[in-house]
N, C-alpha and C. Protein backbone atom coordinates (compact mmCIF):
# COMPACT_ATOMS: atom_id res chain seq x y z
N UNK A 1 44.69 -32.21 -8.46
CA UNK A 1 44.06 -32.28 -7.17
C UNK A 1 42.94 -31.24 -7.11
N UNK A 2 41.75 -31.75 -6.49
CA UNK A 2 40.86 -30.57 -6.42
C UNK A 2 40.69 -29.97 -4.81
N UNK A 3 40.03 -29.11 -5.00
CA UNK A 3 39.73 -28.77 -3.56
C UNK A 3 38.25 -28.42 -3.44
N UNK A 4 37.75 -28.90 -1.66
CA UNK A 4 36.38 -28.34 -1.13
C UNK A 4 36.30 -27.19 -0.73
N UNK A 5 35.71 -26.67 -1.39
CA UNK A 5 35.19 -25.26 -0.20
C UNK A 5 34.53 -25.66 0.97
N UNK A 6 34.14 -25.80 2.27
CA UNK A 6 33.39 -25.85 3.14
C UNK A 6 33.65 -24.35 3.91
N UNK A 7 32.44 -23.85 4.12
CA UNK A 7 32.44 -22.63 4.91
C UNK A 7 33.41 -21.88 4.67
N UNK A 8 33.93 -21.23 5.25
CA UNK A 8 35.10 -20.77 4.70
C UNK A 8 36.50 -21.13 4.70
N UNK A 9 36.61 -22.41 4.78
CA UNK A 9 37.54 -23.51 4.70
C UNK A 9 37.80 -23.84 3.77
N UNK A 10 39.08 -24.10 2.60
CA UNK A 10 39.44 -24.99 1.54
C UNK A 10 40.33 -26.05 2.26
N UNK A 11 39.39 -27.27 1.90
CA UNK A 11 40.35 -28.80 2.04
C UNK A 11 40.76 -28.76 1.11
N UNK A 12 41.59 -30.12 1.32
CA UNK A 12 41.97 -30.82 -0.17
C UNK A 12 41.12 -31.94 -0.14
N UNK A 13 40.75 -32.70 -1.73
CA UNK A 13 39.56 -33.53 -1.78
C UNK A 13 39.64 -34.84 -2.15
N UNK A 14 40.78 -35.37 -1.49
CA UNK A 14 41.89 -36.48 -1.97
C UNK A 14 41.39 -37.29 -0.60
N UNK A 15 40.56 -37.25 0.31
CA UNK A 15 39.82 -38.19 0.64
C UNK A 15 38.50 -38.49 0.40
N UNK A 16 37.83 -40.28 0.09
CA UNK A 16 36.83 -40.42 0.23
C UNK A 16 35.86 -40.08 1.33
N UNK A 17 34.79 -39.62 1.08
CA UNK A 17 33.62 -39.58 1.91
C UNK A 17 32.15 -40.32 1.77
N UNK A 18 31.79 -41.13 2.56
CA UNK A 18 30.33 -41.83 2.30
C UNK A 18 29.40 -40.93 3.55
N UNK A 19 28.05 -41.25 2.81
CA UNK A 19 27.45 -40.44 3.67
C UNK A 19 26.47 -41.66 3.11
N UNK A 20 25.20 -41.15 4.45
CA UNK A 20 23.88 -41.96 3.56
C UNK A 20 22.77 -41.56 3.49
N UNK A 21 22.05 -42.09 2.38
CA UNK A 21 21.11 -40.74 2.11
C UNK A 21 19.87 -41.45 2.36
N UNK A 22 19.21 -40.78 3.13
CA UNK A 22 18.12 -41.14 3.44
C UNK A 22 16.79 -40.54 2.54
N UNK A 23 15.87 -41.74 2.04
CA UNK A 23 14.88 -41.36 1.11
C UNK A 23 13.91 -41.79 2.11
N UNK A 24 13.15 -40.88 1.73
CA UNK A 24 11.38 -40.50 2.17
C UNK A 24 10.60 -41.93 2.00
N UNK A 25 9.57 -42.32 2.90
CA UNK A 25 8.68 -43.35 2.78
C UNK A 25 7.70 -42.90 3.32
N UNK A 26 6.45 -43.75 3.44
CA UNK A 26 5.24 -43.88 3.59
C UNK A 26 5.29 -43.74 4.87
N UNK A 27 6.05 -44.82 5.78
CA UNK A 27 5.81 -44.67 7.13
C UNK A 27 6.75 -43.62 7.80
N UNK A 28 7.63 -43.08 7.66
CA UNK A 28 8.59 -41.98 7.73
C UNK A 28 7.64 -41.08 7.82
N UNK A 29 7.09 -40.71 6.56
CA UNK A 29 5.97 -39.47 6.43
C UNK A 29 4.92 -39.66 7.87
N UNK A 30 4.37 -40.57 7.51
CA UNK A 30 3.40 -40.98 8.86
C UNK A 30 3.75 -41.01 10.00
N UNK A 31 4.77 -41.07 10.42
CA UNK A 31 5.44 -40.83 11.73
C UNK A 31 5.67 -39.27 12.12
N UNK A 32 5.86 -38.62 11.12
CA UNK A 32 6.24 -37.21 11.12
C UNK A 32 4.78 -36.76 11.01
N UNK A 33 3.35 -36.65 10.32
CA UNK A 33 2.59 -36.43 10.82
C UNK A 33 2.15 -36.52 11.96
N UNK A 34 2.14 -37.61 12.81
CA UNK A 34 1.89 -38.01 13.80
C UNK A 34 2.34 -37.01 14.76
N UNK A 35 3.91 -37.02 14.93
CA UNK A 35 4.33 -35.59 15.69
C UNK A 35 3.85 -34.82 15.19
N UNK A 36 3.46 -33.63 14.07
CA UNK A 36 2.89 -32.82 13.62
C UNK A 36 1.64 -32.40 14.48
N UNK A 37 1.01 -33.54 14.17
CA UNK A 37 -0.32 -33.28 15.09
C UNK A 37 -0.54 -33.47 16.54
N UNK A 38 0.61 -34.01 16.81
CA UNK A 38 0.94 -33.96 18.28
C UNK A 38 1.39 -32.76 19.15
N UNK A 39 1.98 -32.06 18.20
CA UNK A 39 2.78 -30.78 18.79
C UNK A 39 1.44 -29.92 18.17
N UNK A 40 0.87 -29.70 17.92
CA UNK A 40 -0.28 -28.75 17.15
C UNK A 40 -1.26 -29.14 18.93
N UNK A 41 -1.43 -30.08 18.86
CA UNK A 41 -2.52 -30.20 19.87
C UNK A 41 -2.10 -29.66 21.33
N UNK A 42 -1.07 -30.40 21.71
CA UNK A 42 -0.01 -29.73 22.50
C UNK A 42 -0.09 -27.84 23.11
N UNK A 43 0.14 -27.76 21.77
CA UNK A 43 0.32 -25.91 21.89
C UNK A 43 -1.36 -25.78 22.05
N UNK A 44 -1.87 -26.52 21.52
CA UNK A 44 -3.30 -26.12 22.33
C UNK A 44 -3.64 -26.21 23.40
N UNK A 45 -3.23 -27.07 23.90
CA UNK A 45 -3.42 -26.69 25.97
C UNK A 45 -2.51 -26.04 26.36
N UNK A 46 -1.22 -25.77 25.65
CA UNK A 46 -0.80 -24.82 26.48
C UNK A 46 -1.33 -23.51 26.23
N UNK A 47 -1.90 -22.92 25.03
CA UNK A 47 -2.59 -21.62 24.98
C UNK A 47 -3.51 -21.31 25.77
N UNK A 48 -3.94 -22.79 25.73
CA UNK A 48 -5.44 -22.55 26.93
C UNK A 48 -4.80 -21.99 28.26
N UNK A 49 -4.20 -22.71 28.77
CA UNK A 49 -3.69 -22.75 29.97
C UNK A 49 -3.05 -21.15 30.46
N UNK A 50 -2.47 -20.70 28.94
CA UNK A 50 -2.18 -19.32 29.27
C UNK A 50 -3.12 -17.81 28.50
N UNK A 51 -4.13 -18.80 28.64
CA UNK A 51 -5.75 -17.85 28.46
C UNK A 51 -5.32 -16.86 26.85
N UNK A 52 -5.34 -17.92 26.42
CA UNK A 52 -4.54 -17.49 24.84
C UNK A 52 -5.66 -18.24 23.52
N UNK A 53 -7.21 -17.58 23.94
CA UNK A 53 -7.85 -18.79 22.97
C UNK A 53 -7.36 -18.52 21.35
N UNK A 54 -7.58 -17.32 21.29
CA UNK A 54 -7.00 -17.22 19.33
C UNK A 54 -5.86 -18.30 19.11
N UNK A 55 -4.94 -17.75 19.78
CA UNK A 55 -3.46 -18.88 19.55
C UNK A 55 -4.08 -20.29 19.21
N UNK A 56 -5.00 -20.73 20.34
CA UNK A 56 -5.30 -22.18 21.06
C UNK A 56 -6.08 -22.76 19.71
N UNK A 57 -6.91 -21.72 18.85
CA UNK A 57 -7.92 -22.11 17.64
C UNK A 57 -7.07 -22.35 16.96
N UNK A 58 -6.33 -21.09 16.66
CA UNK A 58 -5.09 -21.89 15.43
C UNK A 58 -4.24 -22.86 15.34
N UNK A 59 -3.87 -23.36 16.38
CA UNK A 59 -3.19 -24.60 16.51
C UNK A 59 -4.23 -26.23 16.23
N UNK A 60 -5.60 -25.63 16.78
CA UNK A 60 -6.42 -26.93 16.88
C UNK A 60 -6.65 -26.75 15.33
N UNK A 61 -7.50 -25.94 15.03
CA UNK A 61 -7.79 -25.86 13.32
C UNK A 61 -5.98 -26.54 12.23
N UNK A 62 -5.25 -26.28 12.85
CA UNK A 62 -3.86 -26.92 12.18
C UNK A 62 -3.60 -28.36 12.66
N UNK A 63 -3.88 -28.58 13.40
CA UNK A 63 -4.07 -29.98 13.71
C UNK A 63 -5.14 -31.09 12.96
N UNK A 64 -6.10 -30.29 13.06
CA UNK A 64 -7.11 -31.08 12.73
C UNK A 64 -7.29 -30.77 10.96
N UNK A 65 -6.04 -30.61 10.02
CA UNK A 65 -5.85 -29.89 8.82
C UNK A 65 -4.80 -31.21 8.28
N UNK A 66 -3.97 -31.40 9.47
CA UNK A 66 -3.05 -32.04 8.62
C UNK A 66 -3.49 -33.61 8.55
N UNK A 67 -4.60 -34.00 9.06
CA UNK A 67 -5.06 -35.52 8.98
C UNK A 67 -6.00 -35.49 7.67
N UNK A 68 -5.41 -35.43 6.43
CA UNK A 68 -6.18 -35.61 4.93
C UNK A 68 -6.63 -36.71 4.68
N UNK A 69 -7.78 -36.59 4.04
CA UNK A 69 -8.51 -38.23 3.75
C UNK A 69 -7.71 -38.85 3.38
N UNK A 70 -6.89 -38.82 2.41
CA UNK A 70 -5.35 -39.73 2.07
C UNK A 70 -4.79 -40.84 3.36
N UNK A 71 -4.67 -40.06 4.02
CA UNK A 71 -3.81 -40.75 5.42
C UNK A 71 -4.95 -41.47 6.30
N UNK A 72 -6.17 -40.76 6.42
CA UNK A 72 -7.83 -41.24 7.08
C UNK A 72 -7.60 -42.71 6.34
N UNK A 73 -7.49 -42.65 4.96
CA UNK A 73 -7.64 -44.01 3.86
C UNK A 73 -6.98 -44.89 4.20
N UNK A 74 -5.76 -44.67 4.24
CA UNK A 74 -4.88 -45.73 4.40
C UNK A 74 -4.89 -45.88 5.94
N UNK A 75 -5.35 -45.32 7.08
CA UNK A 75 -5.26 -46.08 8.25
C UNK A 75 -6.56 -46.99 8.44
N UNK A 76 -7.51 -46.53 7.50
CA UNK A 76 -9.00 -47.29 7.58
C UNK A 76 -8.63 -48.71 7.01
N UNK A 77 -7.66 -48.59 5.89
CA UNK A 77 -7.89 -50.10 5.17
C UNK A 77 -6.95 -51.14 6.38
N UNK A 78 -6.44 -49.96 7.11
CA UNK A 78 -6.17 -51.58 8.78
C UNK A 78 -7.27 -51.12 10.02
N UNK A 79 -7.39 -50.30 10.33
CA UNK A 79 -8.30 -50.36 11.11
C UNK A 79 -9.63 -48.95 11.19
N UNK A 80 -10.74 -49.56 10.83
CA UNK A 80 -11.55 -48.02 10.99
C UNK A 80 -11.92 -47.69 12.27
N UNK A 81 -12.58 -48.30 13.43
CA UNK A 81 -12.22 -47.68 14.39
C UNK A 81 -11.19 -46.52 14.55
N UNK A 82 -10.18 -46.45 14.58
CA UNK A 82 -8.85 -45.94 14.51
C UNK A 82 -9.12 -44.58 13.60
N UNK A 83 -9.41 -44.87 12.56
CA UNK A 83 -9.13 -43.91 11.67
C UNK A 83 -10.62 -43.02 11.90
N UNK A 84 -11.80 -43.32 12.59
CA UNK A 84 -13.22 -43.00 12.91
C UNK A 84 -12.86 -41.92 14.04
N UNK A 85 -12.02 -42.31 14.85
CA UNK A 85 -11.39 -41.59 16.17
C UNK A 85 -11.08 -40.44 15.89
N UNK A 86 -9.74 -40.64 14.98
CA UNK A 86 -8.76 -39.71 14.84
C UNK A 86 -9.68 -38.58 14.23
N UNK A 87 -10.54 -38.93 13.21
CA UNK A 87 -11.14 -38.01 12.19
C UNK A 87 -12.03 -37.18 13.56
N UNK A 88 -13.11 -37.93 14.30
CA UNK A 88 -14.19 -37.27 15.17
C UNK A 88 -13.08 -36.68 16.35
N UNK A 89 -12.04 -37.11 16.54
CA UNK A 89 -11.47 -36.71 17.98
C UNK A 89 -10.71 -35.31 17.11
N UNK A 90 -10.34 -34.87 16.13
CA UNK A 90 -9.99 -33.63 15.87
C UNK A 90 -10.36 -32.49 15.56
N UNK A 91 -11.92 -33.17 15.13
CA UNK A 91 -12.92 -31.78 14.94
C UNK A 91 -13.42 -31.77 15.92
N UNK A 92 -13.62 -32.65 16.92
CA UNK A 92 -14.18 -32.04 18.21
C UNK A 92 -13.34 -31.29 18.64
N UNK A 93 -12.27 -31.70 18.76
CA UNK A 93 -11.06 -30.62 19.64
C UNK A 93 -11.15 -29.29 18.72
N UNK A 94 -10.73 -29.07 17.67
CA UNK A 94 -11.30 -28.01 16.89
C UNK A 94 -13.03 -27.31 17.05
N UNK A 95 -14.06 -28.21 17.13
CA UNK A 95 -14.63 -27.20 17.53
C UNK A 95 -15.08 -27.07 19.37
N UNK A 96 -14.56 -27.55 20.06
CA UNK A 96 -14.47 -27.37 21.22
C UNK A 96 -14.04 -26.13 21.58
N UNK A 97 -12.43 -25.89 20.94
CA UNK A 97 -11.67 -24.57 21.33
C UNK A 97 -12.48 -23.62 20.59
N UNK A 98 -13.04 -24.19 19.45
CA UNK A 98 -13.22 -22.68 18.67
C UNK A 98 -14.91 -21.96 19.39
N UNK A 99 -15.17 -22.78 20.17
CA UNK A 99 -16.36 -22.25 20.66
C UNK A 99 -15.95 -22.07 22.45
N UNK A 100 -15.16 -22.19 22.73
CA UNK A 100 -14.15 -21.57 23.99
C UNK A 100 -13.93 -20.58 23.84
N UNK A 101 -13.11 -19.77 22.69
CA UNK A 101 -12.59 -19.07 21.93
C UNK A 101 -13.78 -17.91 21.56
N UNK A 102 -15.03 -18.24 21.06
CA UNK A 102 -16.01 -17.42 21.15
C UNK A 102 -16.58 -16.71 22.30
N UNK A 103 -16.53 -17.31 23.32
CA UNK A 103 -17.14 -17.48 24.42
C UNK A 103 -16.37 -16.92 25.83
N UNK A 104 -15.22 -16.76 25.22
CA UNK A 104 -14.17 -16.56 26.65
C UNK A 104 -14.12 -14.89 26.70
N UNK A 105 -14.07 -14.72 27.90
CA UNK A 105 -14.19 -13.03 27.76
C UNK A 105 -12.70 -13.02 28.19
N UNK A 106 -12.36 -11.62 28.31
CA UNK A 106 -10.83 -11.45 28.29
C UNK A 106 -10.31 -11.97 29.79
N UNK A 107 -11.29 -12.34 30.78
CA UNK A 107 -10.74 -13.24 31.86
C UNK A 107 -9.98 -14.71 31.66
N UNK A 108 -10.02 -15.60 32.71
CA UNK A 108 -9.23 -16.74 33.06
C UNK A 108 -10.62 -17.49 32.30
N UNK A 109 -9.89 -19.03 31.58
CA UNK A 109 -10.68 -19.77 31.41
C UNK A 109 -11.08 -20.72 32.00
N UNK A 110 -12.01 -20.99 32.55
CA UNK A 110 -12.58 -22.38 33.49
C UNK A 110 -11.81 -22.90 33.38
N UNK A 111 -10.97 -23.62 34.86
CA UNK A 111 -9.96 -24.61 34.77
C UNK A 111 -10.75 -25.77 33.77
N UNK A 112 -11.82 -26.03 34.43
CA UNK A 112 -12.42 -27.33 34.28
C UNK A 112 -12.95 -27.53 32.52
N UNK A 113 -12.91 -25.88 31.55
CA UNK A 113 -13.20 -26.45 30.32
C UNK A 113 -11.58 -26.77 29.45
N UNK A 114 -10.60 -26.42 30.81
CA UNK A 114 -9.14 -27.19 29.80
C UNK A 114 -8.82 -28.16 30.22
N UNK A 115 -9.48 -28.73 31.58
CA UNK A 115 -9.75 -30.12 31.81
C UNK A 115 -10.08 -30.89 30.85
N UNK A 116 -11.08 -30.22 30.58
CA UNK A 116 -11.36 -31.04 29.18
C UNK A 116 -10.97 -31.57 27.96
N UNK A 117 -10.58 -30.17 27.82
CA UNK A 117 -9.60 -30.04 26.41
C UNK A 117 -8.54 -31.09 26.55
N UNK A 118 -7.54 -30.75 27.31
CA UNK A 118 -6.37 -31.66 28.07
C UNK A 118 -6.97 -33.24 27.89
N UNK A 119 -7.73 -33.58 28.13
CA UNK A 119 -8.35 -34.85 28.33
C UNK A 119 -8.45 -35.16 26.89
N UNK A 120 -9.08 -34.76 26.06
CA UNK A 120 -9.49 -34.68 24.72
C UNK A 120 -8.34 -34.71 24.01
N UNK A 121 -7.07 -33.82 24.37
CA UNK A 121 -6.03 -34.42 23.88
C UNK A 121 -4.93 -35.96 23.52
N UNK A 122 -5.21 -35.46 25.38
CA UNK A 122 -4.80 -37.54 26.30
C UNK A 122 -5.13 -38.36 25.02
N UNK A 123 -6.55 -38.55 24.65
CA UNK A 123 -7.41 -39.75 24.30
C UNK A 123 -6.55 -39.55 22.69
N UNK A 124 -6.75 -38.51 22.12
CA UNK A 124 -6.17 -38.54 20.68
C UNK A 124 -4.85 -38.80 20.42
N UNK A 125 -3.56 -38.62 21.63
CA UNK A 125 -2.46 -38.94 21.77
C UNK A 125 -2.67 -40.62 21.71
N UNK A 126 -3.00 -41.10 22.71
CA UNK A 126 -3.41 -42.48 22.84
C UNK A 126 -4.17 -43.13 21.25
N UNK A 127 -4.80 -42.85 20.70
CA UNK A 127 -5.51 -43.04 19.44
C UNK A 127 -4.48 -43.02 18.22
N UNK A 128 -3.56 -42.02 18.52
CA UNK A 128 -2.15 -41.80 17.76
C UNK A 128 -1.29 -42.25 17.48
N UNK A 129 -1.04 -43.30 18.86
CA UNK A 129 -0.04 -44.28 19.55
C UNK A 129 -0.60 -45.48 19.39
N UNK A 130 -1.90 -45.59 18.86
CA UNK A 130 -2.52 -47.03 18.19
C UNK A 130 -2.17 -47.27 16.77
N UNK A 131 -2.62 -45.91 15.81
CA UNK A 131 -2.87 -45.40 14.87
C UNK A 131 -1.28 -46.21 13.82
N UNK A 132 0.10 -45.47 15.16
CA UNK A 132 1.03 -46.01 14.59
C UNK A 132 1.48 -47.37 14.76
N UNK A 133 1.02 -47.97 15.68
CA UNK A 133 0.93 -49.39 16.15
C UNK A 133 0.02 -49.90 14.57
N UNK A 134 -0.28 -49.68 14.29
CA UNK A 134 -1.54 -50.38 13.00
C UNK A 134 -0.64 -50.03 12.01
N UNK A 135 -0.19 -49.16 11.62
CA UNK A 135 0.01 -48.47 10.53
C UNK A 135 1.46 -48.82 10.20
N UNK A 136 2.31 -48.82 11.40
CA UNK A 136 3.81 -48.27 10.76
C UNK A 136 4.28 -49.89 11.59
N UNK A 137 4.53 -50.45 10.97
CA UNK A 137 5.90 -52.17 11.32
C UNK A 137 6.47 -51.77 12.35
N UNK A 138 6.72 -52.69 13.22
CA UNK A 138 7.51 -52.60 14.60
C UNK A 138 8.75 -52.32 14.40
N UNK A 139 9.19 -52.95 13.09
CA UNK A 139 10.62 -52.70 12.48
C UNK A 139 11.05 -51.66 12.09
N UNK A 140 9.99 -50.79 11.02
CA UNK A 140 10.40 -49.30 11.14
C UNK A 140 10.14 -47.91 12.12
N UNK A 141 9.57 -48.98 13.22
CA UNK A 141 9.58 -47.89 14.00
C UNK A 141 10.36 -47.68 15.10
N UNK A 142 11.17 -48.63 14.72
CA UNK A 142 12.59 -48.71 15.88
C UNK A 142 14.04 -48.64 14.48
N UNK A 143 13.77 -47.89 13.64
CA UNK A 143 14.63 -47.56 12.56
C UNK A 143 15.17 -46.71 12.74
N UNK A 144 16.19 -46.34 13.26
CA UNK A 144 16.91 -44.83 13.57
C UNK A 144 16.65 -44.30 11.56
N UNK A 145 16.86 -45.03 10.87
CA UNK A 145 16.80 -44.23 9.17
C UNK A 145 15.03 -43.68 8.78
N UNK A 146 14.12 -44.55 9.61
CA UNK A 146 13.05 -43.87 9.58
C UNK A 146 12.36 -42.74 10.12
């Protein structure tokens, strides 16, 4: 008979266990970018919002990092519109903040230039939510394994 260690627990190992293993795909990955750059953009209005431009650059410059021509490629060969967006809607937001960021003195930042920002987000969220509509099967995207 053998035994498990778990934590600091010894079972005995005289029962079966199945588990299932989930392997990596194309659209898996792409879905997880997607949040990636969702939460990157995200923390960029909220930095704004809490007059935090350094923070607010580094998040947009990381956002607009993790969309590699690789992924640009493969959303172009279904739709370029789409993939034209994503590419122009992240360096604008990148250099939007980063010239906020130059520009902001240690006061409050114009509501109205995180109006913007905020807005600029909206549209790339929405562009995102196409992006995976094109990209990722209706089927794996209601895949709890994806």
């Amino acid at each position: 008979m053998s035994l498990v260690l778990a934590g600091s627990f010894i079972f005995p190992a005289s029962h079966l266990v199945y588990a299932h293993t989930f392997s990596s795909n194309e659209s898996a990955e792409f879905l997880s970018l997607v949040n990636q750059i969702r939460v990157e953009t995200g923390l960029v209005t909220m930095n704004l919002e809490n007059s935090n431009t350094t923070l607010a650059q580094v998040h947009a410059e990381k956002a607009s990092s993790l969309l590699d021509n690789d992924t640009l490629g493969e959303i172009r060969e279904r739709n370029n519109r789409i993939a034209d967006s994503l590419e122009t809607g992240l360096k604008q937001l990148e250099g939007n903040v980063t010239s906020l960021a130059s520009s902001a003195s240690q006061g409050q930042i114009p509501q109205e230039r995180i109006q913007s920002v905020n807005q600029a987000v909206m549209s790339l969220n929405e562009t995102m939510a196409e992006a995976v509509t094109v990209r990722v099967e209706g089927e794996q995207q209601n895949n709890a394994t994806t």
